[in-house]
Protein backbone atom coordinates (compact mmCIF):
# COMPACT_ATOMS: atom_id res chain seq x y z
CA UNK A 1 -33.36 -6.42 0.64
CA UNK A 2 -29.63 -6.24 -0.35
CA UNK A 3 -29.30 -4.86 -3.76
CA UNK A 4 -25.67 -4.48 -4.48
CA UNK A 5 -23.06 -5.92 -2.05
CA UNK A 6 -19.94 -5.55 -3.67
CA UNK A 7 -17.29 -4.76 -2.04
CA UNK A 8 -15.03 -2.03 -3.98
CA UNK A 9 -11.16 -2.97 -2.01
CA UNK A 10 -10.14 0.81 -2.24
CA UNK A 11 -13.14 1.94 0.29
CA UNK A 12 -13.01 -1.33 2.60
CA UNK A 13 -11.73 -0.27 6.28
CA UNK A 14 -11.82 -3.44 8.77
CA UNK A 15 -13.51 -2.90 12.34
CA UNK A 16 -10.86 -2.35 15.09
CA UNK A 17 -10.09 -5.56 16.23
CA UNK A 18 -11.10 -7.63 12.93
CA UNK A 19 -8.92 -10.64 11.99
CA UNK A 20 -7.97 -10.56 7.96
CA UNK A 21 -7.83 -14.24 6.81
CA UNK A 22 -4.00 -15.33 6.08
CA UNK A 23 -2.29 -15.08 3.54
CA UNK A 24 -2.77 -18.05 0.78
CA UNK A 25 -0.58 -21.40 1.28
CA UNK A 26 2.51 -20.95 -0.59
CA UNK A 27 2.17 -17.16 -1.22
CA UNK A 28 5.68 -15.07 -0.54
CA UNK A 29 5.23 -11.57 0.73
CA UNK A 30 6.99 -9.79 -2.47
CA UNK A 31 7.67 -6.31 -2.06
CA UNK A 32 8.89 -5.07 -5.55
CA UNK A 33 7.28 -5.16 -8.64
CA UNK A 34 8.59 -6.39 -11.47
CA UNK A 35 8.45 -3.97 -13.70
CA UNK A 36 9.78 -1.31 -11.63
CA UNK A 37 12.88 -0.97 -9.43
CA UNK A 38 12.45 0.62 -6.41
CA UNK A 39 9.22 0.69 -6.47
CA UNK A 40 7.15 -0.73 -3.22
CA UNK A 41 4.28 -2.99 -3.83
CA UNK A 42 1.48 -1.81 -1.32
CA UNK A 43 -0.82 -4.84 -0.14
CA UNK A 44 -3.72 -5.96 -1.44
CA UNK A 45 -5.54 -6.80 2.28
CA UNK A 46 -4.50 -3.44 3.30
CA UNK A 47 -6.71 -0.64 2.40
CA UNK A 48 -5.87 2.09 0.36
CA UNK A 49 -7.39 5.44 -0.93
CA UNK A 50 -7.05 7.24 -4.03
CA UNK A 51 -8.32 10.59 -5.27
CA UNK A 52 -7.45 11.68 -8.32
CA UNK A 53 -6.34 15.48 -8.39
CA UNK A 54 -8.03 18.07 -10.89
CA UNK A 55 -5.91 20.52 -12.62
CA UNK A 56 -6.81 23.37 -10.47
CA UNK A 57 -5.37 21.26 -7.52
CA UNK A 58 -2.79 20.48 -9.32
CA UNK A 59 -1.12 24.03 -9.62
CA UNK A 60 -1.14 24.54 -5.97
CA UNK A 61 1.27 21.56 -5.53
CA UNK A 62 4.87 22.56 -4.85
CA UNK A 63 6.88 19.73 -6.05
CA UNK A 64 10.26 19.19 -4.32
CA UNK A 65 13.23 17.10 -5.66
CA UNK A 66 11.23 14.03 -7.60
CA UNK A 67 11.99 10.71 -5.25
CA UNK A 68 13.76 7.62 -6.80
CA UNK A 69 10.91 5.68 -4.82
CA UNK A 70 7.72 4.86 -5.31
CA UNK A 71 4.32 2.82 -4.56
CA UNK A 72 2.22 0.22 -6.70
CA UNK A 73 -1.08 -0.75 -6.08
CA UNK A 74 -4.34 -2.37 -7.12
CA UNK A 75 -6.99 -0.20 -8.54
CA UNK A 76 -10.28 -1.26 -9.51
CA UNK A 77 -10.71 2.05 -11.38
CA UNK A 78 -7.95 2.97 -14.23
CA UNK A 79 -5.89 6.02 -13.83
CA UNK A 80 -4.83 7.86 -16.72
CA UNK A 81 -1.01 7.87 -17.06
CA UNK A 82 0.88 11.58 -15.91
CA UNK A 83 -2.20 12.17 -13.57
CA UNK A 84 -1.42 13.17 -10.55
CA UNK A 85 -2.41 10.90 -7.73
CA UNK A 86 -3.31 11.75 -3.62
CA UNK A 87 -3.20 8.19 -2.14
CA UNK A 88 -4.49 7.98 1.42
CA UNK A 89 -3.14 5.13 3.77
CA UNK A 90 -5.20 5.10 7.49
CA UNK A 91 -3.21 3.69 10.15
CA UNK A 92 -4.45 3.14 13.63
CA UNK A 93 -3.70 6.21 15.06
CA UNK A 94 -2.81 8.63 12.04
CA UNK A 95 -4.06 8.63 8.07
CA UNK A 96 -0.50 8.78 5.72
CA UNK A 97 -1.48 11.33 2.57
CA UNK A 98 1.05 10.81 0.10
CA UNK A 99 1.32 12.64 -4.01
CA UNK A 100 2.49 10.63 -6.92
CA UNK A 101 2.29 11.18 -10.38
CA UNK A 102 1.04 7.71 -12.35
CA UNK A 103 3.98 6.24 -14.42
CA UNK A 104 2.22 2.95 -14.45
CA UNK A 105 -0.91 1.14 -15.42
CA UNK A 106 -0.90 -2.94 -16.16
CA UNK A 107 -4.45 -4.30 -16.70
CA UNK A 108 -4.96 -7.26 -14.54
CA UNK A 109 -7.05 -10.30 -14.72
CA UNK A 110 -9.61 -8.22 -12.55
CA UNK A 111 -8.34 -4.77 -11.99
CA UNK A 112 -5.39 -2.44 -12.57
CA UNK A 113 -1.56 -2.45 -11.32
CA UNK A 114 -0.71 1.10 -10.93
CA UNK A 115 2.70 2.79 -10.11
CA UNK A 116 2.78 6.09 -8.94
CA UNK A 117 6.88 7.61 -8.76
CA UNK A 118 6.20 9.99 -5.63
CA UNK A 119 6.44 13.83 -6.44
CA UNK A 120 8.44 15.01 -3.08
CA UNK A 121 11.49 13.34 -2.12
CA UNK A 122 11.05 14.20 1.51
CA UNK A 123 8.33 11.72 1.52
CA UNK A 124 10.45 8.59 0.38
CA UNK A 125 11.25 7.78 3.59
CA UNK A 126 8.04 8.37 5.59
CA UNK A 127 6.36 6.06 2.35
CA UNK A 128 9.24 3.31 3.26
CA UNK A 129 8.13 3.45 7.25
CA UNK A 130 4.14 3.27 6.30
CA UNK A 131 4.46 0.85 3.55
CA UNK A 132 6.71 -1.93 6.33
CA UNK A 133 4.00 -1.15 9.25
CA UNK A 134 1.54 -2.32 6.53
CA UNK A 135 3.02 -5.62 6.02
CA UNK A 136 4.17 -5.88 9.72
CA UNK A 137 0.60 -5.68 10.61
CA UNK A 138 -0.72 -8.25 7.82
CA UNK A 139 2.16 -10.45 9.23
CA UNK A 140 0.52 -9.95 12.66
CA UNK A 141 -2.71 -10.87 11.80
CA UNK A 142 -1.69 -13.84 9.45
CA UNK A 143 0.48 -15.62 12.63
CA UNK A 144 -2.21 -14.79 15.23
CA UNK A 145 -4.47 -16.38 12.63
CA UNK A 146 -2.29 -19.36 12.53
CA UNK A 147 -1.14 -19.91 15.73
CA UNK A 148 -3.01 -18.10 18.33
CA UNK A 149 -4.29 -14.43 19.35
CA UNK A 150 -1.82 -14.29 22.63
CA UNK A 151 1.07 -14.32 20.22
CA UNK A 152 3.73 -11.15 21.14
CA UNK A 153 3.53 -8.14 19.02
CA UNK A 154 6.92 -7.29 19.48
CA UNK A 155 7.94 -10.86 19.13
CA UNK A 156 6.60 -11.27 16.16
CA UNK A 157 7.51 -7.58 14.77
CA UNK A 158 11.06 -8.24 15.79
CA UNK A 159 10.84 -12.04 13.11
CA UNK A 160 9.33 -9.35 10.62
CA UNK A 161 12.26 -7.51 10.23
CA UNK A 162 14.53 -10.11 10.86
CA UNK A 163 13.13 -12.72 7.60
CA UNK A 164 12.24 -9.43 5.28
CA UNK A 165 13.56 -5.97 5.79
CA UNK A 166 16.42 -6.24 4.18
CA UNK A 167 14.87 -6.96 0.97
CA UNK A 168 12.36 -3.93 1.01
CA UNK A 169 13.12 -1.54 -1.25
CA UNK A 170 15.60 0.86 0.20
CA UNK A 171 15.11 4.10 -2.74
């Protein structure tokens, strides 16, 4: 028998070829948060790793020039502010690791909001490229949803960009 089928959203990883359900009527894709500028809202539907760091990990970290840019996320687990964060992104072909120190934590209705200011500025940018293939792909999946599986992936990447990459967070 099933005794407890829960599912926790930081460990869920969808089958190749699985089909997320749209996006709610009426919901905006929203990049920023709020509370902080510059800051890039990850995805709920998207999933998302995180592994807290011990101290002895911590001292074999060589932090670079702090970035001006960083990620938010849900958590259903609270993370201690000043901890230092390794937050794991899989992509199709290659997993994004990522280092942030949590600046942020906003108790939710049902979880936690946390911000994380990355600790190397070199990895700004690569962070910027993961975090728009994350909502391309969402946006992929909600219009093939909608209107068919035989839709064009560069089509559609292409109307991506076009309605919302200007307005993602530039640093």
């Amino acid at each position: 028998m099933l005794t407890d089928a829960r599912l926790n959203r930081n460990s869920y990883q969808p089958r190749v070829g699985s089909i997320s359900p749209p996006m709610p009527p009426g919901q905006s894709i929203d990049f920023k948060n709020e509370l902080l500028v510059g800051f890039i809202k990850h995805p709920d539907r998207f999933p998302l790793q995180i592994r807290r760091l011990h101290f002895w990990e911590r001292t074999k970290i060589k932090v670079s020039e702090t970035s001006n840019i960083g990620l938010t996320f849900s958590s259903d687990e609270y993370q201690k502010p000043g901890g230092i964060l390794e937050i794991t992104i899989p992509m199709r072909i290659e997993t994004h690791r990522f280092l942030g120190k949590t600046v942020m934590v906003k108790e939710t209705h049902n979880d936690y909001e946390i911000g994380i200011r990355l600790l190397n500025a070199e990895d700004s940018q690569k962070l910027r490229i993961v975090e728009q293939i994350c909502h391309i792909e969402l946006y992929l999946n909600d219009k093939r949803y909608k209107e068919g599986p035989f839709l064009s992936r560069e089509k559609l990447t292409e109307e991506w960009i076009s309605l919302y990459a200007s307005s993602f967070p530039k640093n």
